[in-house]
Protein backbone atom coordinates (compact mmCIF):
# COMPACT_ATOMS: atom_id res chain seq x y z
CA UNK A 1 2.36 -3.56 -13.89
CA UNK A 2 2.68 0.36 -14.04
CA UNK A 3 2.39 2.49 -11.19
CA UNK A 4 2.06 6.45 -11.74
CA UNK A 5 2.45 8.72 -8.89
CA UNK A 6 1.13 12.00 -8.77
CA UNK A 7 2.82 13.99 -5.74
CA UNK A 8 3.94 17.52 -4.89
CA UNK A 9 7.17 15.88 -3.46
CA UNK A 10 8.50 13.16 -5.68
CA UNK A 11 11.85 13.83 -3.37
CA UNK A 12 10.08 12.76 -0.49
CA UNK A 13 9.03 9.10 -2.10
CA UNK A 14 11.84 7.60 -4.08
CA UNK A 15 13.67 6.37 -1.95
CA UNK A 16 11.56 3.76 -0.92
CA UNK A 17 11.50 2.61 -4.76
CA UNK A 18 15.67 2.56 -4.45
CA UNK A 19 15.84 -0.60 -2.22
CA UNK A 20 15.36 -4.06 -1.11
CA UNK A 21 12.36 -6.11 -3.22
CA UNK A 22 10.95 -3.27 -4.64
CA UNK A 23 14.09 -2.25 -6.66
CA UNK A 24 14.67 -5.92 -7.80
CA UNK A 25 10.57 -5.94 -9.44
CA UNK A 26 11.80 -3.06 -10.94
CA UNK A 27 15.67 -4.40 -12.14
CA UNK A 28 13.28 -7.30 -13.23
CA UNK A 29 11.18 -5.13 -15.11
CA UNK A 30 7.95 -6.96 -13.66
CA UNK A 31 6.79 -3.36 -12.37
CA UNK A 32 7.24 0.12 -13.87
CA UNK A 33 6.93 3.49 -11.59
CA UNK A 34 7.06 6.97 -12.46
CA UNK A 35 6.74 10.01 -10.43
CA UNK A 36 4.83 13.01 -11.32
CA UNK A 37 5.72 16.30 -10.03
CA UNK A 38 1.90 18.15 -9.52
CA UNK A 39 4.14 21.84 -10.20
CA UNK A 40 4.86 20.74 -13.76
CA UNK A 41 0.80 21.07 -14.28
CA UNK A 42 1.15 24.23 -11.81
CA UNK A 43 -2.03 27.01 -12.58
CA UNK A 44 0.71 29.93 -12.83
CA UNK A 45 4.33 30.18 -13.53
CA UNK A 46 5.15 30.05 -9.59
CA UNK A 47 3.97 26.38 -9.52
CA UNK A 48 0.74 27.36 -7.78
CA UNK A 49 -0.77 24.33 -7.14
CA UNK A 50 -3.28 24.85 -3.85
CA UNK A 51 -5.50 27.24 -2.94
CA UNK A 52 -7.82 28.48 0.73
CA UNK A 53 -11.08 26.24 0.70
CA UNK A 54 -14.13 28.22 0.28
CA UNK A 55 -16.14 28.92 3.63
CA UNK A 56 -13.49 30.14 5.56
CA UNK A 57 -11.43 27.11 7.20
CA UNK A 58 -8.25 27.30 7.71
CA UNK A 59 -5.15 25.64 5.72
CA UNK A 60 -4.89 25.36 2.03
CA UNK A 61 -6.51 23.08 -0.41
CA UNK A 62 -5.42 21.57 -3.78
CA UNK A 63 -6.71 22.73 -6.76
CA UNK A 64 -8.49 20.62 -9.15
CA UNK A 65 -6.81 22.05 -12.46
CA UNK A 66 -3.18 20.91 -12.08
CA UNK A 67 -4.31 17.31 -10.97
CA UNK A 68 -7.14 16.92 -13.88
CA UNK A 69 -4.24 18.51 -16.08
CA UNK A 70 -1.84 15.72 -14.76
CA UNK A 71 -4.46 12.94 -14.45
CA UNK A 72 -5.38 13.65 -18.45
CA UNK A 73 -2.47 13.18 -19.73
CA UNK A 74 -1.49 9.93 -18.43
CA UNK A 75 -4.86 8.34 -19.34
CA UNK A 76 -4.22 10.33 -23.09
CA UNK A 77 -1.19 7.84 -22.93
CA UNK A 78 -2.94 4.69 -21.49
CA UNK A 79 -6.27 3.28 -19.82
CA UNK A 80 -5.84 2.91 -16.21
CA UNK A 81 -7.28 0.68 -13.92
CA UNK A 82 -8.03 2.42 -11.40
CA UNK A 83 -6.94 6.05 -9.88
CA UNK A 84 -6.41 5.67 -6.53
CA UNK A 85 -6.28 8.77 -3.97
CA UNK A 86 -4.71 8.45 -0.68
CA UNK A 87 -6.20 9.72 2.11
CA UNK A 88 -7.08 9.12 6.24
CA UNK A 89 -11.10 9.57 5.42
CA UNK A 90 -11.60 6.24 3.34
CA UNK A 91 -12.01 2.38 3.24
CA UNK A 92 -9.25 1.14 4.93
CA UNK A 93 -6.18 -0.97 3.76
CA UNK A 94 -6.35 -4.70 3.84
CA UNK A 95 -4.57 -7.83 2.25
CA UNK A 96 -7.54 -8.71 0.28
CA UNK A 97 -7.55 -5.49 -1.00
CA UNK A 98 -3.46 -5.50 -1.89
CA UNK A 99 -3.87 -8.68 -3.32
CA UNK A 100 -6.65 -7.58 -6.00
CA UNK A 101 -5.22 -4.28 -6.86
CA UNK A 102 -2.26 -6.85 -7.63
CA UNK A 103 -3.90 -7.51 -10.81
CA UNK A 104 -4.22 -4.92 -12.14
CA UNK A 105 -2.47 -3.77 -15.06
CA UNK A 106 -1.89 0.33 -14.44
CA UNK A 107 -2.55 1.81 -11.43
CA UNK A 108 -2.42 6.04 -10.75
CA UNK A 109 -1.88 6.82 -6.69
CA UNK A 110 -2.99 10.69 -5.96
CA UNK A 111 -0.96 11.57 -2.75
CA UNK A 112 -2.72 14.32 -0.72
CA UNK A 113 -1.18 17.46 0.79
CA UNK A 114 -2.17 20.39 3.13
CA UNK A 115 -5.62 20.29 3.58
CA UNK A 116 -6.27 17.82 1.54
CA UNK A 117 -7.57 17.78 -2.23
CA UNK A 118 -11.04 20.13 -4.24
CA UNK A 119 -13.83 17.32 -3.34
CA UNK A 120 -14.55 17.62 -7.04
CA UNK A 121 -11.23 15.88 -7.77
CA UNK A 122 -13.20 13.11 -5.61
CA UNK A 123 -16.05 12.72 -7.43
CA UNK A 124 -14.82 13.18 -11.04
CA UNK A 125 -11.43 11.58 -11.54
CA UNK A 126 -10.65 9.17 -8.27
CA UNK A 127 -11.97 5.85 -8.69
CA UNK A 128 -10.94 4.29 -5.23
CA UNK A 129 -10.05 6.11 -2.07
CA UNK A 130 -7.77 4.02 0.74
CA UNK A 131 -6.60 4.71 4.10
CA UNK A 132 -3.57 3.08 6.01
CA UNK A 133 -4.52 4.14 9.22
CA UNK A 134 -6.83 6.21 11.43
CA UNK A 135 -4.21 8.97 11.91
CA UNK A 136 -3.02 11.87 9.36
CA UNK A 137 0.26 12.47 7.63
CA UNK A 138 1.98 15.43 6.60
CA UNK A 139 1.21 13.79 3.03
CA UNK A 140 -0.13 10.63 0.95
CA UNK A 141 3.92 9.59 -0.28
CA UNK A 142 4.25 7.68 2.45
CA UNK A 143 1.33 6.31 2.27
CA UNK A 144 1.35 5.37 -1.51
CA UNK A 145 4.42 4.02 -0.79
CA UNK A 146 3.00 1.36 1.62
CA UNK A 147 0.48 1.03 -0.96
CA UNK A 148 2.88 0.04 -3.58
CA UNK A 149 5.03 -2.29 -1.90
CA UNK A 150 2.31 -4.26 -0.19
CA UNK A 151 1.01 -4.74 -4.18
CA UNK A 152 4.13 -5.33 -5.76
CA UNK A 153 5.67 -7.93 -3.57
CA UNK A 154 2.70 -10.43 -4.63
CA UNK A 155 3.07 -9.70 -7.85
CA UNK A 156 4.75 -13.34 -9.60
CA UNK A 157 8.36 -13.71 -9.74
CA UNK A 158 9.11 -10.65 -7.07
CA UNK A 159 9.53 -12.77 -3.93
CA UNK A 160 12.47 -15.44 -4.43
CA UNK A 161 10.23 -18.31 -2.79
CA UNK A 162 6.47 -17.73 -4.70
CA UNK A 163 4.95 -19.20 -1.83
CA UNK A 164 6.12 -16.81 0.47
CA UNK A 165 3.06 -14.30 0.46
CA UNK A 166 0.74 -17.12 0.68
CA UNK A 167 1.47 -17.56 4.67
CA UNK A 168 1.91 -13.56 5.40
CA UNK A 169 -0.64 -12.28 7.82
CA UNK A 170 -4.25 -11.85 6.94
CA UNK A 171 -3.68 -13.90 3.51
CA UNK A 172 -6.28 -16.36 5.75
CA UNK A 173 -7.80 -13.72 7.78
CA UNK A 174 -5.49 -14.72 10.93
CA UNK A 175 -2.04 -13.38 11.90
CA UNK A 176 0.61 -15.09 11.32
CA UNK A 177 1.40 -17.98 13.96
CA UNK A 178 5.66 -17.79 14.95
CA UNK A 179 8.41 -18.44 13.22
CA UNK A 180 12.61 -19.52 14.02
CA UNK A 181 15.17 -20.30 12.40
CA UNK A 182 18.92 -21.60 13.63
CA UNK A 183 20.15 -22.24 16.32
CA UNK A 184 17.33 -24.07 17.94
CA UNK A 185 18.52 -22.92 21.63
CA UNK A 186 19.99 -19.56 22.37
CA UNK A 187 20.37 -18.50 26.34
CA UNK A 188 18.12 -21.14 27.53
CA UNK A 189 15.29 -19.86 24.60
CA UNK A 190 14.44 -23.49 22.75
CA UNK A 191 12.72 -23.56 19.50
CA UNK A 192 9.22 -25.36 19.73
CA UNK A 193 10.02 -29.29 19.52
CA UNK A 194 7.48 -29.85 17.03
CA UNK A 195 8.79 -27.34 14.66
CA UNK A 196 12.15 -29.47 14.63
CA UNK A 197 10.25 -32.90 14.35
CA UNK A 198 10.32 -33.28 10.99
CA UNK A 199 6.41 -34.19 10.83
CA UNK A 200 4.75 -31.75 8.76
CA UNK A 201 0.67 -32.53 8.82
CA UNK A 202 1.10 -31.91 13.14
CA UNK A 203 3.31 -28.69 12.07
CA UNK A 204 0.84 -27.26 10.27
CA UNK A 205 -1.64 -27.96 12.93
CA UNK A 206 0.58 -26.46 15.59
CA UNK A 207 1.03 -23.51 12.50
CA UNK A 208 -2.94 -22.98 12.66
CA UNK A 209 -3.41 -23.18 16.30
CA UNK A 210 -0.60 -20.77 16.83
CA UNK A 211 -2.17 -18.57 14.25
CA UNK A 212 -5.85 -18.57 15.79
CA UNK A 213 -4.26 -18.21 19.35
CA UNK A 214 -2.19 -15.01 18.29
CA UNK A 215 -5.06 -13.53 16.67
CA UNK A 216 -7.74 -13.75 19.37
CA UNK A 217 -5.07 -12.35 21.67
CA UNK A 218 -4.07 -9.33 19.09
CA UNK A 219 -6.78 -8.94 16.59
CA UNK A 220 -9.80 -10.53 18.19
CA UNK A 221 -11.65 -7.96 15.74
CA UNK A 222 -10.61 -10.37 12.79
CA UNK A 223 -12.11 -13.51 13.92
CA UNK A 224 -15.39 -11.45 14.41
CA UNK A 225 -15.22 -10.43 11.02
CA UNK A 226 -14.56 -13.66 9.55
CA UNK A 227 -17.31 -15.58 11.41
CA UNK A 228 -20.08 -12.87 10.03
């Protein structure tokens, strides 16, 4: 997989890419990212890049001719899968949705700024829009980099164990039920007996009920959703 970011900070989101399972996909060459400064396709030789919106609101707005500049070039170079803009006004997030996008072959992220980006950008280039939250950031890097990491860790032969991602949360549509690990008792704090019983069919029961009991306590909204 190839990931191109497009971003008027490329500072701001490496570091991220630098550690922990991301940077061993990457040592393993089983994903490829590249950062794309939005200046280097700048309108003037000050690296112009944004301008006011029309109609009088305040803040400034990115201009559609460094990113269609930008987002040309890369697709000159190779067909994309999808170019996908971050932003707080779109379809949320979602494990389903990470685990599709994990298929994919090449993948451009568009990471907002100020105001946000010319709506034409929107309509022309942008073929999915995705949220991580109802709240706003200074900018989409953070965001793309949630993006990225909750693709690239189910992407085969990143995780050590390639089961691993199967029992995350919302893989089933439930959260995950609890987990230890050693030592069974610490300050009067036992591990569950069953868990330590050896008897796997009545763990994974305990597993499911744990899982459906954690959810309608947390989430309540996914059990709604998945009995629609």
């Amino acid at each position: 997989m190839r990931i191109d970011i497009i971003t008027v900070s490329p500072d701001l989101i490496k570091s991220p890419f630098e550690h922990s399972i991301i940077k061993r996909a990457i040592d393993k060459e089983l994903v490829e990212i590249h950062f794309h400064n939005l200046r280097d396709y700048a309108v003037n030789k000050y690296g112009k890049i944004d301008d006011s919106p029309y109609g009088g609101e305040s803040g400034m707005v990115m201009m559609i001719e460094p990113i269609d500049k930008c987002i040309s070039k890369l697709k000159l170079e190779r067909n994309y899968d999808e170019v996908i803009y971050m932003t707080p006004d779109a379809e949320m997030l979602n494990q389903q949705m990470a685990n599709t996008l994990s298929l994919k072959e090449n993948i451009i992220i568009l990471c907002g700024h100020y105001k946000g980006i010319d709506h034409r950008v929107r309509d022309l280039l942008v073929t999915k829009e995705i949220s991580i939250g109802d709240y706003v950031l200074s900018g989409g890097e953070l965001a793309a980099a949630v993006l990225s990491d909750s693709i690239i860790r189910l992407i085969p032969g990143v995780l050590g164990d390639e089961t691993s991602a199967l029992s995350d949360s919302f893989q089933d549509g439930l959260l995950a039920p609890p987990v230890y690990t050693r030592p069974s008792e610490y300050n009067g704090l036992k591990v569950p007996a069953i868990l330590l019983s050896g008897n796997f069919p009545k763990i994974e029961e305990w597993r499911t009920e744990k899982a459906i009991e954690r959810t309608k306590n947390i989430r309540p909204d996914l059990l709604k959703k998945s009995e629609k």
